[in-house]
Protein backbone atom coordinates (compact mmCIF):
# COMPACT_ATOMS: atom_id res chain seq x y z
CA UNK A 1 -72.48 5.16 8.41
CA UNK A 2 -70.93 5.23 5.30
CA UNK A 3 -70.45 9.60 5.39
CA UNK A 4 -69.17 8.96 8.74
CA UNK A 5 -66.31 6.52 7.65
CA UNK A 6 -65.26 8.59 4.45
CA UNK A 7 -65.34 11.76 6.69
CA UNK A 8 -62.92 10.37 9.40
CA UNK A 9 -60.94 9.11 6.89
CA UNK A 10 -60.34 12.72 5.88
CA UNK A 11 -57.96 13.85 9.28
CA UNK A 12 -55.58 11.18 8.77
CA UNK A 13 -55.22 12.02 4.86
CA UNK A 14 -54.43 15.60 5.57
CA UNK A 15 -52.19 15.04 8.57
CA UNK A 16 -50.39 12.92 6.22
CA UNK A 17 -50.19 15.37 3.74
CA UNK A 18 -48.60 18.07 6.43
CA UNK A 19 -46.53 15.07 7.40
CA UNK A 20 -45.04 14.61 4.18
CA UNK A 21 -43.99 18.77 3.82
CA UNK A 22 -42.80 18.99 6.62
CA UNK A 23 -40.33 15.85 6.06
CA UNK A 24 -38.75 17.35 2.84
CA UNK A 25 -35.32 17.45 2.88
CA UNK A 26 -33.64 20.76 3.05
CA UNK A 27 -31.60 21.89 -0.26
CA UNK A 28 -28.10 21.13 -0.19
CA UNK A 29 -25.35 23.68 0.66
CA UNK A 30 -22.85 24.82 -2.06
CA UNK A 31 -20.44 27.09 -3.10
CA UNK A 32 -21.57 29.44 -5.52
CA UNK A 33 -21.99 32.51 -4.23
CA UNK A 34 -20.13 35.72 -3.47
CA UNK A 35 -17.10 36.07 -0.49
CA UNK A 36 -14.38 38.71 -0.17
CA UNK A 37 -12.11 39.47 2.37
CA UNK A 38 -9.69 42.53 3.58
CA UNK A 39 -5.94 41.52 2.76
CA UNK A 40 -4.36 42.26 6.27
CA UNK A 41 -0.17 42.75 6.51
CA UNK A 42 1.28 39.84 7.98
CA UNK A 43 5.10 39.82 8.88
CA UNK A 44 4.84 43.77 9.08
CA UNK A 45 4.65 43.99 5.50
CA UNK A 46 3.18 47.50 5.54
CA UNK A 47 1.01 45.73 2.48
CA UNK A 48 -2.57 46.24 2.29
CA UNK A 49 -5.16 44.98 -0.27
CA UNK A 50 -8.94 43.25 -0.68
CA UNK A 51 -9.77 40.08 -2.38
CA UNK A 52 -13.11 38.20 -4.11
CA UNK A 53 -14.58 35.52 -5.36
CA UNK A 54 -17.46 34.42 -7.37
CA UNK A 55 -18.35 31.02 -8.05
CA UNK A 56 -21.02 30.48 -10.67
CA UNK A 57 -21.53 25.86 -10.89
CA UNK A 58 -17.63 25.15 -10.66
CA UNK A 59 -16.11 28.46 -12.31
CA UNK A 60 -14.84 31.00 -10.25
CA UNK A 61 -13.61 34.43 -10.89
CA UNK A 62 -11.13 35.58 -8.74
CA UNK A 63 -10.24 39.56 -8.33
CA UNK A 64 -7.10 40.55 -6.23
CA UNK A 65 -5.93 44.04 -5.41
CA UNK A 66 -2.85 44.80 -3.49
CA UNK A 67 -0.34 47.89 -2.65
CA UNK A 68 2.37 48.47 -0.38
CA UNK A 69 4.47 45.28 -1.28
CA UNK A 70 7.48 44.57 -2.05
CA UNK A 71 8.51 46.40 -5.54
CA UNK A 72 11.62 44.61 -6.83
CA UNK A 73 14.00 41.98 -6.60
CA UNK A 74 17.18 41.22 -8.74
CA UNK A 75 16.22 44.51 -10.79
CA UNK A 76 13.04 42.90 -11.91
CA UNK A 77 9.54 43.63 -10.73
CA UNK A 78 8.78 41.53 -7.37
CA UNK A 79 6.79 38.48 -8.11
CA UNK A 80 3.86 37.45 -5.36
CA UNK A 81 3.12 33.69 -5.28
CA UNK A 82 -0.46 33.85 -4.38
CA UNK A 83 -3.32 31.12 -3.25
CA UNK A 84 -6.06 30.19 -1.41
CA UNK A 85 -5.34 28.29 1.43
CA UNK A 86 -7.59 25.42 2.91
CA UNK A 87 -8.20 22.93 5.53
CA UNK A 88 -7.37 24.71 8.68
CA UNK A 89 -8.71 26.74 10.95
CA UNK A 90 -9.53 29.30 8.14
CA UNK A 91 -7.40 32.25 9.60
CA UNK A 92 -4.35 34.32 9.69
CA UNK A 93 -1.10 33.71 11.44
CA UNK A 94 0.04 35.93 13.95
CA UNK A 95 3.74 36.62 15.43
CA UNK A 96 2.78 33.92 18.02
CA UNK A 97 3.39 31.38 15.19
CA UNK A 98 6.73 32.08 14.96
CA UNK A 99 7.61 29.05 16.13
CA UNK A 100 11.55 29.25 15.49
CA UNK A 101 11.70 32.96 17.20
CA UNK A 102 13.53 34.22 13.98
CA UNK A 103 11.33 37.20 13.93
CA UNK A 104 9.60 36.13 10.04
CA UNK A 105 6.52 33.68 10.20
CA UNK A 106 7.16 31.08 7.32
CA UNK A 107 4.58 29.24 4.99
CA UNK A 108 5.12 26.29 7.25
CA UNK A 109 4.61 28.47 10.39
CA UNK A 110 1.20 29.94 8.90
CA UNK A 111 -0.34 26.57 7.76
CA UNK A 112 -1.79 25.52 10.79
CA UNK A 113 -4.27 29.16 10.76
CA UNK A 114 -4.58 29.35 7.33
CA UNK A 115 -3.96 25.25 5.82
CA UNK A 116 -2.10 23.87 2.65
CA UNK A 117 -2.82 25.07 -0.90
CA UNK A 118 -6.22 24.84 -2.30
CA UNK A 119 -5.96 26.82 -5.56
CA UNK A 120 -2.81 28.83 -6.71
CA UNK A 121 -3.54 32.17 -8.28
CA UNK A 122 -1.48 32.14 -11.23
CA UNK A 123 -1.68 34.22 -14.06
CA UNK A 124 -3.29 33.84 -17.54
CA UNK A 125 -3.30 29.86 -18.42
CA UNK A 126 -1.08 28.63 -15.99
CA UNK A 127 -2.35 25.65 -13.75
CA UNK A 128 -4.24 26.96 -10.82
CA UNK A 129 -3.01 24.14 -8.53
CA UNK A 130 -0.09 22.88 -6.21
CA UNK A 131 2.09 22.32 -8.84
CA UNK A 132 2.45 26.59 -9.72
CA UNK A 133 2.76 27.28 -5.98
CA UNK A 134 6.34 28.85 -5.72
CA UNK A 135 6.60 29.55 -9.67
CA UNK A 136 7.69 33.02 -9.84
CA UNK A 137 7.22 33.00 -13.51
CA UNK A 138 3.42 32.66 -13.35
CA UNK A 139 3.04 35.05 -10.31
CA UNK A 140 1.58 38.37 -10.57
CA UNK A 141 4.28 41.01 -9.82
CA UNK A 142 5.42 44.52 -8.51
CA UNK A 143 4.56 46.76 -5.32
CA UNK A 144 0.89 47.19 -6.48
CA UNK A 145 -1.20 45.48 -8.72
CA UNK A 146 -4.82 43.94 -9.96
CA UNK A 147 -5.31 39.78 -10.46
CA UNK A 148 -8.21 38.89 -12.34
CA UNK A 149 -8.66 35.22 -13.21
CA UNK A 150 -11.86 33.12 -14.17
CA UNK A 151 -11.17 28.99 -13.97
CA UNK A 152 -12.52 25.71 -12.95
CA UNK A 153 -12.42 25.75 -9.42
CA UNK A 154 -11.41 22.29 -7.65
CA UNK A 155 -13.80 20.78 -4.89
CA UNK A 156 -11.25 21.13 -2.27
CA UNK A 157 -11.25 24.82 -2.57
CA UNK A 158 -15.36 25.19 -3.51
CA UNK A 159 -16.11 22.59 0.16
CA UNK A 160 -13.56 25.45 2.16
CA UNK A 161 -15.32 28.53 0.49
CA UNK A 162 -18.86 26.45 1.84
CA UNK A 163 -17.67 25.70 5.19
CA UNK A 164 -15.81 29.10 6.05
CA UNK A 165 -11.96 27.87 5.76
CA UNK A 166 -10.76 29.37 2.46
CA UNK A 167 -8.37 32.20 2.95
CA UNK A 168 -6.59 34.51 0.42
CA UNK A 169 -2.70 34.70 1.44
CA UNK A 170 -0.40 36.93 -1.32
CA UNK A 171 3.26 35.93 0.09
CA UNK A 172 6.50 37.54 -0.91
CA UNK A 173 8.51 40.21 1.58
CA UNK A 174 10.66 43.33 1.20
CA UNK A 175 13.86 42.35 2.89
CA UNK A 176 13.88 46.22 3.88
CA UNK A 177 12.09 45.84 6.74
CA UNK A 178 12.43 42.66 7.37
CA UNK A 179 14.83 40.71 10.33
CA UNK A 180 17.78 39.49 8.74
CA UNK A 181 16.80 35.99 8.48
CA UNK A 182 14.40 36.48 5.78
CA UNK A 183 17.45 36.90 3.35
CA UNK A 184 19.65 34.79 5.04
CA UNK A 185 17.88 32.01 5.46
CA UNK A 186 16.48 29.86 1.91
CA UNK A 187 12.96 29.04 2.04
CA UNK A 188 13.13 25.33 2.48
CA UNK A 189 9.90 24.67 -0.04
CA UNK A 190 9.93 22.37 -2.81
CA UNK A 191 10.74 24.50 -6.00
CA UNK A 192 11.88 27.30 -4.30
CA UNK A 193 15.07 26.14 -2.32
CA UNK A 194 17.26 28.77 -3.78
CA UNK A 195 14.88 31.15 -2.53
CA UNK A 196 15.63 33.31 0.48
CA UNK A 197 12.75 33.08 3.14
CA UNK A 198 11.56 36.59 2.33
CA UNK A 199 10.22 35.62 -1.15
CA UNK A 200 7.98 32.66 -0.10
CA UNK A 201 6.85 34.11 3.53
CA UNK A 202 3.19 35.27 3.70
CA UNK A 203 2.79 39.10 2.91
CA UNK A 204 -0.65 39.60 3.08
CA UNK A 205 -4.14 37.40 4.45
CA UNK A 206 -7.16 37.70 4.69
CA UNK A 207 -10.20 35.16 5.18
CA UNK A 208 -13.32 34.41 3.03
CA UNK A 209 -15.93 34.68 4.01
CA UNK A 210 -19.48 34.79 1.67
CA UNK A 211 -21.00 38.21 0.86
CA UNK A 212 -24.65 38.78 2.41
CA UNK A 213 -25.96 39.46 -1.34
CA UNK A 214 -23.76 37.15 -3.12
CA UNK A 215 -24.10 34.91 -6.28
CA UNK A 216 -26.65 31.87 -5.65
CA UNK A 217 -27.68 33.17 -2.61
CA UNK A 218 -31.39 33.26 -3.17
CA UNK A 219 -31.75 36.89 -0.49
CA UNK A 220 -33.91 34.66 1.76
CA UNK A 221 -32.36 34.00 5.09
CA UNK A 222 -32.42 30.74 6.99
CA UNK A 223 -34.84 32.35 9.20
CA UNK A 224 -37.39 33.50 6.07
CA UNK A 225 -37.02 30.28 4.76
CA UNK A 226 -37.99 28.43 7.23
CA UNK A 227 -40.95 30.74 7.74
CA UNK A 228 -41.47 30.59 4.07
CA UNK A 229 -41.72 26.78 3.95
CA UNK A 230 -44.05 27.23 7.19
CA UNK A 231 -46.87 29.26 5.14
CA UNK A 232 -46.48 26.67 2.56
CA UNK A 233 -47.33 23.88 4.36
CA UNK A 234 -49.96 26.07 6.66
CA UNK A 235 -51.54 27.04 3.00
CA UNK A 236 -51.54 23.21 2.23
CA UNK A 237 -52.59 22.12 4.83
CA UNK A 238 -55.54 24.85 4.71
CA UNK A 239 -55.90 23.96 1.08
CA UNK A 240 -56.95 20.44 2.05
CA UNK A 241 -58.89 21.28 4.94
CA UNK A 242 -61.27 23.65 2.37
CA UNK A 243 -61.02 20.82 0.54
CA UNK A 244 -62.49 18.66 3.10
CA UNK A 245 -64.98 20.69 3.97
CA UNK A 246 -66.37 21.12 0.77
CA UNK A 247 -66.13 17.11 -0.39
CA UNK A 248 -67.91 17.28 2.74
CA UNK A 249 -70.72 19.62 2.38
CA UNK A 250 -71.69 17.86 -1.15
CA UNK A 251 -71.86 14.63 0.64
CA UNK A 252 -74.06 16.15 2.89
CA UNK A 253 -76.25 17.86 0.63
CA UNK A 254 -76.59 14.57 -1.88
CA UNK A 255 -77.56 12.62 0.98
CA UNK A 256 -80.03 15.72 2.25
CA UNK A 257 -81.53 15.68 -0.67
CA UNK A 258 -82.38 11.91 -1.02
């Protein structure tokens, strides 16, 4: 009698153990990791250009290359506020958000695709948020050009890199071949009133989006990991069957033996 109890008492121990795997909580998503994205012309810029990120803990290193923009402005090199945008619908304006029919779509105009300001791109040790947005003075410059940055990236901008909303937008227009309301109409944003619209109006976008071998990713899809975690807890759960089975065949042979 006694063999018998220990012996049942065996199933529910291992179904317990399987229990207990299979009710581990999944690791958390994060940021780090690898995205880029294709800078696309907005406002027929005739711009073109690429953009990444990596984010290693809360450090990111940003890389920006662009051509085709606008080259100069008051006989100085043209300067391109540039950020990543958050919160919205993690895309890229289209003429259909020109709301005001003035032929340019504005900052204001773009936010609802692309969202408010996450991080500003600024140059060397310039603050890398809101408060750099339209300075000029901090912005990288000229028709073509490489941005390379490494900083403490806020949470705002790691949660919109996670959840697919971050986008790259370089702004900044040649009034060449632009309607005549990007020079004679002022930008409207705070700090850059004086401004005409061309300077602050988006140039180029482009959404990020995480790279299939990038940073923390551990090369394991969802799939593989789930099938991964499946083996485990079939090898377990085999483990403690053996395991049974051989507590079991002592047992047997003690009490054989008696």
């Amino acid at each position: 009698m006694k063999l018998m109890k220990k012996t049942m008492l065996l199933a529910p121990a291992v179904a317990l153990g399987l229990t207990a795997m299979g009710a581990a909580p999944a690791m958390a998503d994060h940021a780090e990791g690898s995205y880029s994205t294709m800078l696309n012309q907005v406002n027929n810029s005739g711009a073109s250009g690429e953009a990444w990120v990596t984010v290693e803990g809360s450090e990111a290193t940003v890389t920006i290359e662009t051509s085709g923009l606008a080259e100069t402005f008051k006989d100085a090199a043209y300067p391109h506020v540039q950020h990543i945008h958050i919160g919205a619908q993690g895309t890229c304006p289209t003429m259909a958000d020109d709301a005001n029919g003035d032929g340019v779509i504005s900052t204001v105009e773009g936010k609802p695709a692309y969202g408010a300001i996450g991080t500003t791109l600024s140059v060397g040790s310039a603050a890398k948020d809101a408060s750099t947005a339209t300075d000029v003075t901090v912005a990288p410059s000229g028709s073509s050009y490489t941005y390379k940055e490494t900083f403490e990236l806020n949470e705002k901008t790691q949660d919109a890199l996670a959840n697919g909303t971050a986008v790259a937008v370089v702004h900044g227009l040649n009034p060449a071949n632009q309607p005549a309301a990007a020079t004679e109409t002022m930008s409207g944003l705070p700090g850059a009133a004086k401004l005409p619209l061309a300077a602050t109006a988006p140039a180029l976008c482009g959404p990020l989006q995480m790279m299939p071998a990038g940073g923390a990713d551990t090369g394991v899809t969802p799939t593989e990991q789930g099938g991964t975690n499946e083996m485990g807890m079939y090898a377990l759960g085999g483990g403690l069957i053996a395991a049974a089975g051989a507590g079991y065949a002592i047992r047997r042979s003690k009490v054989a033996g008696r």
